[in-house]
N, C-alpha and C. Protein backbone atom coordinates (compact mmCIF):
# COMPACT_ATOMS: atom_id res chain seq x y z
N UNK A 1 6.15 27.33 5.20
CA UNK A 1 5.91 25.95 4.86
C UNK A 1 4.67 25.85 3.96
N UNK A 2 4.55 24.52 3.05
CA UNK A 2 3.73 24.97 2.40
C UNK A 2 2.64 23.95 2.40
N UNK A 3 0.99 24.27 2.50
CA UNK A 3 0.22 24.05 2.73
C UNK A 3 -0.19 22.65 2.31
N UNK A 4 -0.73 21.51 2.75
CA UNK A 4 -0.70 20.27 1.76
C UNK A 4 -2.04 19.86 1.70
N UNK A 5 -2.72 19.93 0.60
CA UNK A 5 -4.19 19.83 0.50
C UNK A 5 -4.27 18.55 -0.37
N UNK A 6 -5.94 18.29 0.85
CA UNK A 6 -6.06 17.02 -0.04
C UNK A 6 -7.55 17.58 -0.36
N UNK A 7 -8.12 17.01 -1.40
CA UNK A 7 -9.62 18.08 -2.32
C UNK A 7 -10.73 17.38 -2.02
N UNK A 8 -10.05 15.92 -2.29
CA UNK A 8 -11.53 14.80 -2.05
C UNK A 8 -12.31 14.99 -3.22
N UNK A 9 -11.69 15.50 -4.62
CA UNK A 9 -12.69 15.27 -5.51
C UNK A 9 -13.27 16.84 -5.59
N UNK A 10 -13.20 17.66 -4.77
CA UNK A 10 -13.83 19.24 -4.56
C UNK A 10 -13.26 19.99 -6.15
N UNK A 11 -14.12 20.59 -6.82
CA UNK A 11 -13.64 20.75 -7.89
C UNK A 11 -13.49 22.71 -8.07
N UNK A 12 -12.17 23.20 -7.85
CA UNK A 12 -12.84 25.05 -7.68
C UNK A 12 -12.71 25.53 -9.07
N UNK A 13 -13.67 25.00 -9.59
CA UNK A 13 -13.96 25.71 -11.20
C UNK A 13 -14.49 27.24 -10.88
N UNK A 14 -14.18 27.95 -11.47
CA UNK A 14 -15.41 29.26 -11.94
C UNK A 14 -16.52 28.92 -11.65
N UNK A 15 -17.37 29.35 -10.95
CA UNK A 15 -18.53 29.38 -10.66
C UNK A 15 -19.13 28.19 -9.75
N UNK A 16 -18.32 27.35 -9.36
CA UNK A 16 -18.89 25.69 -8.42
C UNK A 16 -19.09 27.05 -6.87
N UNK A 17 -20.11 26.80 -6.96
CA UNK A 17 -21.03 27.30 -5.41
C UNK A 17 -21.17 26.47 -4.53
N UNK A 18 -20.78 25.01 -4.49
CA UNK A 18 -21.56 23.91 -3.68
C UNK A 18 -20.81 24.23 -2.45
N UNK A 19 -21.61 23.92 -1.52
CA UNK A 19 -20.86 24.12 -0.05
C UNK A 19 -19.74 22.85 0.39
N UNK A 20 -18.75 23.68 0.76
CA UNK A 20 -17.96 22.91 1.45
C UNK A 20 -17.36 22.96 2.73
N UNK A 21 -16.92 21.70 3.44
CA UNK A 21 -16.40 21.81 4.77
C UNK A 21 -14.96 21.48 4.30
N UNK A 22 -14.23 22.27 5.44
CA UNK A 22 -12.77 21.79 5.21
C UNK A 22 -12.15 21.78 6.58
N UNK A 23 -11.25 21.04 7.15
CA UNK A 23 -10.56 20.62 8.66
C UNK A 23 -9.55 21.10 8.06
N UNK A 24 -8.31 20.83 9.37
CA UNK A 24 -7.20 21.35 9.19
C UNK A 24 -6.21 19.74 10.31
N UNK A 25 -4.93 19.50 9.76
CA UNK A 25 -4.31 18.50 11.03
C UNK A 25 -4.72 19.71 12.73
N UNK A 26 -5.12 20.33 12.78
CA UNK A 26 -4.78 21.10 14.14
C UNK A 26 -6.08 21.71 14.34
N UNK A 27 -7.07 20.99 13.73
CA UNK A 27 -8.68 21.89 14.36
C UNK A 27 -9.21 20.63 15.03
N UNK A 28 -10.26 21.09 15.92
CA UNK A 28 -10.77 19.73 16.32
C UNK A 28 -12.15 19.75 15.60
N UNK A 29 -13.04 20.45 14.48
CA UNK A 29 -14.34 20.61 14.02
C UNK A 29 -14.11 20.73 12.64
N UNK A 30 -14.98 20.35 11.86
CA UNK A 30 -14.87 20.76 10.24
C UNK A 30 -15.33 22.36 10.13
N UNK A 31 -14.47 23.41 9.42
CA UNK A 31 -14.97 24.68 9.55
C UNK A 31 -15.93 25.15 7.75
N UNK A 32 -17.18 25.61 8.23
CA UNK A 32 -18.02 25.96 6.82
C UNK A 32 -18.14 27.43 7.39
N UNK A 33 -18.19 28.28 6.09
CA UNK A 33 -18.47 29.56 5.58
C UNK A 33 -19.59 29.61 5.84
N UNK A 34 -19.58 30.69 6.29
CA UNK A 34 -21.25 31.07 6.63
C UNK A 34 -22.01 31.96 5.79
N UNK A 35 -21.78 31.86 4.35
CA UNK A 35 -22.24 32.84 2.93
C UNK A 35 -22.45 31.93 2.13
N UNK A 36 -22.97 31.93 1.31
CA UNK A 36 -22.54 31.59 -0.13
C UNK A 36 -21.25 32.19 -1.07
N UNK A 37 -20.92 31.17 -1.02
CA UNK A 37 -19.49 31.83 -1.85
C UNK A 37 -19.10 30.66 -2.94
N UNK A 38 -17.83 31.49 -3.77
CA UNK A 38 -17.43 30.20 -4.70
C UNK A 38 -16.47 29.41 -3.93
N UNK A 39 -16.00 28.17 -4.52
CA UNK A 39 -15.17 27.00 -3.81
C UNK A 39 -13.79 27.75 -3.82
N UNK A 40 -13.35 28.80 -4.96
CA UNK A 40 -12.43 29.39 -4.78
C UNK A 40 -11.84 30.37 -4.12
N UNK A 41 -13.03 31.44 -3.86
CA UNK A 41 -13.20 31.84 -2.54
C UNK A 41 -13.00 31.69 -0.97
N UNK A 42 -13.50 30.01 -0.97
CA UNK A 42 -13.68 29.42 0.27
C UNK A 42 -12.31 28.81 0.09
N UNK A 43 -11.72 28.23 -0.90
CA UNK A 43 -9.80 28.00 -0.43
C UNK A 43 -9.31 29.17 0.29
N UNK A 44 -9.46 30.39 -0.56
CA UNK A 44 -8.88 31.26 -0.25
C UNK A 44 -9.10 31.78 0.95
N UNK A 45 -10.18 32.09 1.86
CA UNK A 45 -10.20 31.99 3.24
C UNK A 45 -9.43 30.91 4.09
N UNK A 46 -9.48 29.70 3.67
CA UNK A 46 -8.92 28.76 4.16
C UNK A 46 -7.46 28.49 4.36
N UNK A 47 -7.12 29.19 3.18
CA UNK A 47 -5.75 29.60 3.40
C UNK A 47 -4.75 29.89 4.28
N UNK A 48 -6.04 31.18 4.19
CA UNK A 48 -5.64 32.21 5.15
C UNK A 48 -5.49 31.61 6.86
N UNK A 49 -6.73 31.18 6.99
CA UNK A 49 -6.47 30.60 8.33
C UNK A 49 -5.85 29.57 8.70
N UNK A 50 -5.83 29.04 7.86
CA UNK A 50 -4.31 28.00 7.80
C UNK A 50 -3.11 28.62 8.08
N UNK A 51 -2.65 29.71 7.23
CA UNK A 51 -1.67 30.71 7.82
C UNK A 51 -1.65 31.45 9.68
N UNK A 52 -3.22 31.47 9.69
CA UNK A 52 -2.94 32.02 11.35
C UNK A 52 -2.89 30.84 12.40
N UNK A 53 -3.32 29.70 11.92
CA UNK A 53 -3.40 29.19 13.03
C UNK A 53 -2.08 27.92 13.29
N UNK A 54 -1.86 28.27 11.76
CA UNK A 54 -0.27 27.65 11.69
C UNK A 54 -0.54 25.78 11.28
N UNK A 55 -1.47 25.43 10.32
CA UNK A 55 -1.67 24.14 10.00
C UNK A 55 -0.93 23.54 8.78
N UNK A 56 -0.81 22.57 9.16
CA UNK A 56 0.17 21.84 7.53
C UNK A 56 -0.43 21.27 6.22
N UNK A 57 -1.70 20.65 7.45
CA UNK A 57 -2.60 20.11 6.42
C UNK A 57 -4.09 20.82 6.19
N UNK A 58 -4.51 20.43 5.18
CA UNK A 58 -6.07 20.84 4.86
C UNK A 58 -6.73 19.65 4.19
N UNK A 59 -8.05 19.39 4.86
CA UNK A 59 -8.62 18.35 4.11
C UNK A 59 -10.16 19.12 3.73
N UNK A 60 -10.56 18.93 2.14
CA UNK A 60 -11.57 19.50 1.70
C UNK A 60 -12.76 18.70 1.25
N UNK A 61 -13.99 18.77 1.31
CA UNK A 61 -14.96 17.61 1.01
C UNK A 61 -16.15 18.90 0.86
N UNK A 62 -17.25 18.34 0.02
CA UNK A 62 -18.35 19.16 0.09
C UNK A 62 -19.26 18.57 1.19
N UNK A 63 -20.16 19.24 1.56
CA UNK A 63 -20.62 18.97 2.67
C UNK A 63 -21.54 18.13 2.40
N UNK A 64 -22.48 18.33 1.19
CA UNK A 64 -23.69 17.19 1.11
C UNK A 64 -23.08 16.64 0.33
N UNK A 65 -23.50 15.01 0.57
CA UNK A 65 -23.55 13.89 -0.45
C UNK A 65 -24.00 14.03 -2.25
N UNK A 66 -23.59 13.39 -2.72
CA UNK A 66 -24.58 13.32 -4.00
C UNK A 66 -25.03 12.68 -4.13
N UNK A 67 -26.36 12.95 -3.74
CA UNK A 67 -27.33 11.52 -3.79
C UNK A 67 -29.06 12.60 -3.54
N UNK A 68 -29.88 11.87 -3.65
CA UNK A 68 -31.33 12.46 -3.96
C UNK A 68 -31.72 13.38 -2.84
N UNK A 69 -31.33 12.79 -1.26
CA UNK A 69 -31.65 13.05 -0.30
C UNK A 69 -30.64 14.50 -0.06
N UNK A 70 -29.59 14.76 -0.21
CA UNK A 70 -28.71 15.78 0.04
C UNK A 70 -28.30 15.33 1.45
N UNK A 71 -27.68 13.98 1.37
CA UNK A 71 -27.47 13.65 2.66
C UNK A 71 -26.41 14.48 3.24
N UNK A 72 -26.05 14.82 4.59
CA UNK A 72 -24.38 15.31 5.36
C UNK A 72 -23.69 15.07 5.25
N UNK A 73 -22.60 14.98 4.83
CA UNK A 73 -20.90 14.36 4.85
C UNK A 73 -20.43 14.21 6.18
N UNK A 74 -20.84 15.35 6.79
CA UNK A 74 -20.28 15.35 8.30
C UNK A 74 -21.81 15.70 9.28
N UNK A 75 -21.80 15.21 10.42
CA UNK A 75 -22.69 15.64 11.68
C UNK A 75 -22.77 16.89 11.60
N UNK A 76 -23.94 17.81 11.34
CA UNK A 76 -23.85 19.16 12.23
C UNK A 76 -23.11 19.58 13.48
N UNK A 77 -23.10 18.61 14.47
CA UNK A 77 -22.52 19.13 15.62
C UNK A 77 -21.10 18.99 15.32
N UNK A 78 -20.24 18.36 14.40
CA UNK A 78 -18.76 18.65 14.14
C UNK A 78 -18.55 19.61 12.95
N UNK A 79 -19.42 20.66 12.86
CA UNK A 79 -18.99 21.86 11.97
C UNK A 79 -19.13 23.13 12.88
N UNK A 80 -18.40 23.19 12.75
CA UNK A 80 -18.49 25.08 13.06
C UNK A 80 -18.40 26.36 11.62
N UNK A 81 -18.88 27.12 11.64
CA UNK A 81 -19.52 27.87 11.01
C UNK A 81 -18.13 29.46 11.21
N UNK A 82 -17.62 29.74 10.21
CA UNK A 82 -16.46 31.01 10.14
C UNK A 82 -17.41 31.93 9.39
N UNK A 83 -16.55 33.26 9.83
CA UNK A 83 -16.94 34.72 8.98
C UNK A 83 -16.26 35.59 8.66
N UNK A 84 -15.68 35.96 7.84
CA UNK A 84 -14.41 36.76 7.23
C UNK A 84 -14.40 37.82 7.92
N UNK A 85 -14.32 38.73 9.18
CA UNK A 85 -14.51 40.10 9.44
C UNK A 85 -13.45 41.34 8.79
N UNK A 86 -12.78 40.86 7.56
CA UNK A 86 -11.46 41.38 7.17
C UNK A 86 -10.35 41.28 7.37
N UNK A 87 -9.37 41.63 6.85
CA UNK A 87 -8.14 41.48 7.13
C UNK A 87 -7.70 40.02 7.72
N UNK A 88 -7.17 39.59 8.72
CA UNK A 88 -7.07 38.84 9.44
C UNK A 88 -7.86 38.19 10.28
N UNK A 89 -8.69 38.81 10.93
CA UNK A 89 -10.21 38.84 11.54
C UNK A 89 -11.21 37.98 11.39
N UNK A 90 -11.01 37.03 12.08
CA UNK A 90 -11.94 35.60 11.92
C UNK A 90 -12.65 35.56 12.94
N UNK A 91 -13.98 35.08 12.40
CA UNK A 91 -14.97 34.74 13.48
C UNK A 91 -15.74 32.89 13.64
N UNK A 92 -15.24 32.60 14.79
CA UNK A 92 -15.75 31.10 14.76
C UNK A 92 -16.98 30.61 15.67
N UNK A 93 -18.29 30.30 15.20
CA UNK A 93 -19.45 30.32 16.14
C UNK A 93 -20.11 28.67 15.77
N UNK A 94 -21.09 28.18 16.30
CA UNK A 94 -22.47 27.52 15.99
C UNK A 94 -23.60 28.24 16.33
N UNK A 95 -24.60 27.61 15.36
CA UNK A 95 -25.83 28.14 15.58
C UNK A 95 -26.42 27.21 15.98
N UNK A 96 -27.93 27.56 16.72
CA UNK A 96 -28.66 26.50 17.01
C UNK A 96 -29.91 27.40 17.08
N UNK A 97 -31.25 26.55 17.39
CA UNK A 97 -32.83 27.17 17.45
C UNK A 97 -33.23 27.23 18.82
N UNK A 98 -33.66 28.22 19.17
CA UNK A 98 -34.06 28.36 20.90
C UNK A 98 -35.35 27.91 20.69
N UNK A 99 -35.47 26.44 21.89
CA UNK A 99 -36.99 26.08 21.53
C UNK A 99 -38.18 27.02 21.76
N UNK A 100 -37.82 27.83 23.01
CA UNK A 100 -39.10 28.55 23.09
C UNK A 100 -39.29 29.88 22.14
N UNK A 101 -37.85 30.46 21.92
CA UNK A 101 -38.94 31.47 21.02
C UNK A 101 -38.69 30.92 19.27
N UNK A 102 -37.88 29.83 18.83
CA UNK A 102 -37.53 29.52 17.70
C UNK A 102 -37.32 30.53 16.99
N UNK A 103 -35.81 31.57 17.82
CA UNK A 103 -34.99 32.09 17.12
C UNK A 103 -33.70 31.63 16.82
N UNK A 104 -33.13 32.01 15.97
CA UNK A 104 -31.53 31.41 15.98
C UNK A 104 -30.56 32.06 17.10
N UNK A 105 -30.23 31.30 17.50
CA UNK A 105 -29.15 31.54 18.55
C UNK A 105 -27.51 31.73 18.01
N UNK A 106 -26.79 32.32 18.33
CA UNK A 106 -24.98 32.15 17.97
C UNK A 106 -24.58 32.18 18.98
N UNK A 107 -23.52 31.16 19.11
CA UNK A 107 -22.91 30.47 20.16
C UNK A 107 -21.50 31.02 19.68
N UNK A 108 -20.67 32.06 20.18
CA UNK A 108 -19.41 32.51 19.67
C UNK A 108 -17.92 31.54 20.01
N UNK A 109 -17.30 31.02 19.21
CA UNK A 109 -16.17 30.11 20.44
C UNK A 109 -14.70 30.90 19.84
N UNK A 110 -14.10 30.73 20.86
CA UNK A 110 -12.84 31.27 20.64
C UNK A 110 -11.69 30.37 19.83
N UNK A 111 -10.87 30.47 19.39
CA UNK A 111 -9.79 30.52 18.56
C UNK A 111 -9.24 28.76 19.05
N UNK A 112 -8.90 28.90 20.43
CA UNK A 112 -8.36 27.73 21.14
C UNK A 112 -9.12 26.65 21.04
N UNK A 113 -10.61 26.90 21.34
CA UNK A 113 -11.65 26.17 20.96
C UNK A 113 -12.02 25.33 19.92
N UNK A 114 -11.46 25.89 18.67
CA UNK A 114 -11.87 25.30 17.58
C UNK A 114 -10.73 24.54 17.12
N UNK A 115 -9.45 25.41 17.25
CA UNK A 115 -7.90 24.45 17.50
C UNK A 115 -7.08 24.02 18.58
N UNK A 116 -6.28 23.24 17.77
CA UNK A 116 -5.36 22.89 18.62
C UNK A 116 -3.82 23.71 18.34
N UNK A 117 -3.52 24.63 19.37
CA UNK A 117 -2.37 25.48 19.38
C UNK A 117 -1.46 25.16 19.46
N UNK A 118 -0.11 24.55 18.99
CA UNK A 118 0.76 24.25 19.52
C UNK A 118 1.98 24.91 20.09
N UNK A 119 1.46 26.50 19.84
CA UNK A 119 2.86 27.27 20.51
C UNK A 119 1.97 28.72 21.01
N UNK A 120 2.28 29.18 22.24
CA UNK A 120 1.57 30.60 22.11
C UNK A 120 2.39 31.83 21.24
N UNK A 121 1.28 32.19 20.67
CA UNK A 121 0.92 33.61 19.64
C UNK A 121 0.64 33.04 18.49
N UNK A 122 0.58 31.61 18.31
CA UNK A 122 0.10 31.32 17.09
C UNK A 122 -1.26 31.57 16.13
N UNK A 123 -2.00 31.87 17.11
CA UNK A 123 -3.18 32.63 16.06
C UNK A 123 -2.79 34.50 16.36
N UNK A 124 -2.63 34.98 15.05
CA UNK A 124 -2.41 36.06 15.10
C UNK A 124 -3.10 37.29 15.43
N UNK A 125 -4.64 36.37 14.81
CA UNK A 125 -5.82 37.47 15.04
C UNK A 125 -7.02 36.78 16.01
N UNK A 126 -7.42 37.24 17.45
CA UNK A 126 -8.33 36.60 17.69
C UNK A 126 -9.64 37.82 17.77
């Protein structure tokens, strides 16, 4: 089936670096790359996990505003943060700051967590 994206204006020229978040009809969090990468790049992951986790839709937006402040598009606490580990091999976490020693923390969540499954074996790779 084939994937139905909406861009929101997201433009994947050659070289556009700007960060973006993208959902899926079947995630419950907006998912961001945890690199710098190009926007074309970041479809192309998106794709992919669209393929494992079996979604119809994709909705794409950059994450900051355009405006002076670099305001959020979305809450921090409704993004979760992915990592390509190869192949199939996805990794889905948040970060946060431990007050006492103000290190970064990773909070790892599983597959189910971040979606909504509607059949078992549908994520292929956890």
């Amino acid at each position: 089936m084939k994937l139905k994206w909406n861009m929101n204006n997201v433009v994947a020229a050659r070289g556009n670096t700007y960060t973006c978040i993208a959902r899926f009809d079947n995630s419950r969090f907006w998912l961001k790359v945890n690199a710098i990468t190009s926007v074309q790049n970041f479809k192309g992951d998106i794709r992919r996990i669209a393929q494992l986790v079996g979604a119809k839709e994709v909705e794409i937006k950059y994450l900051h505003m355009d405006d002076e402040a670099g305001t959020l598009t979305e809450p921090r606490e409704n993004i979760v943060l992915f990592s390509d580990r190869g192949g199939d091999d996805y990794r889905y976490f948040t970060e946060s700051i431990d007050p006492v020693t103000n290190r970064r923390t990773i909070h790892y969540l599983a597959p189910e967590d971040v979606f909504i499954l509607t059949s078992v074996g549908a994520i292929k790779a956890a």
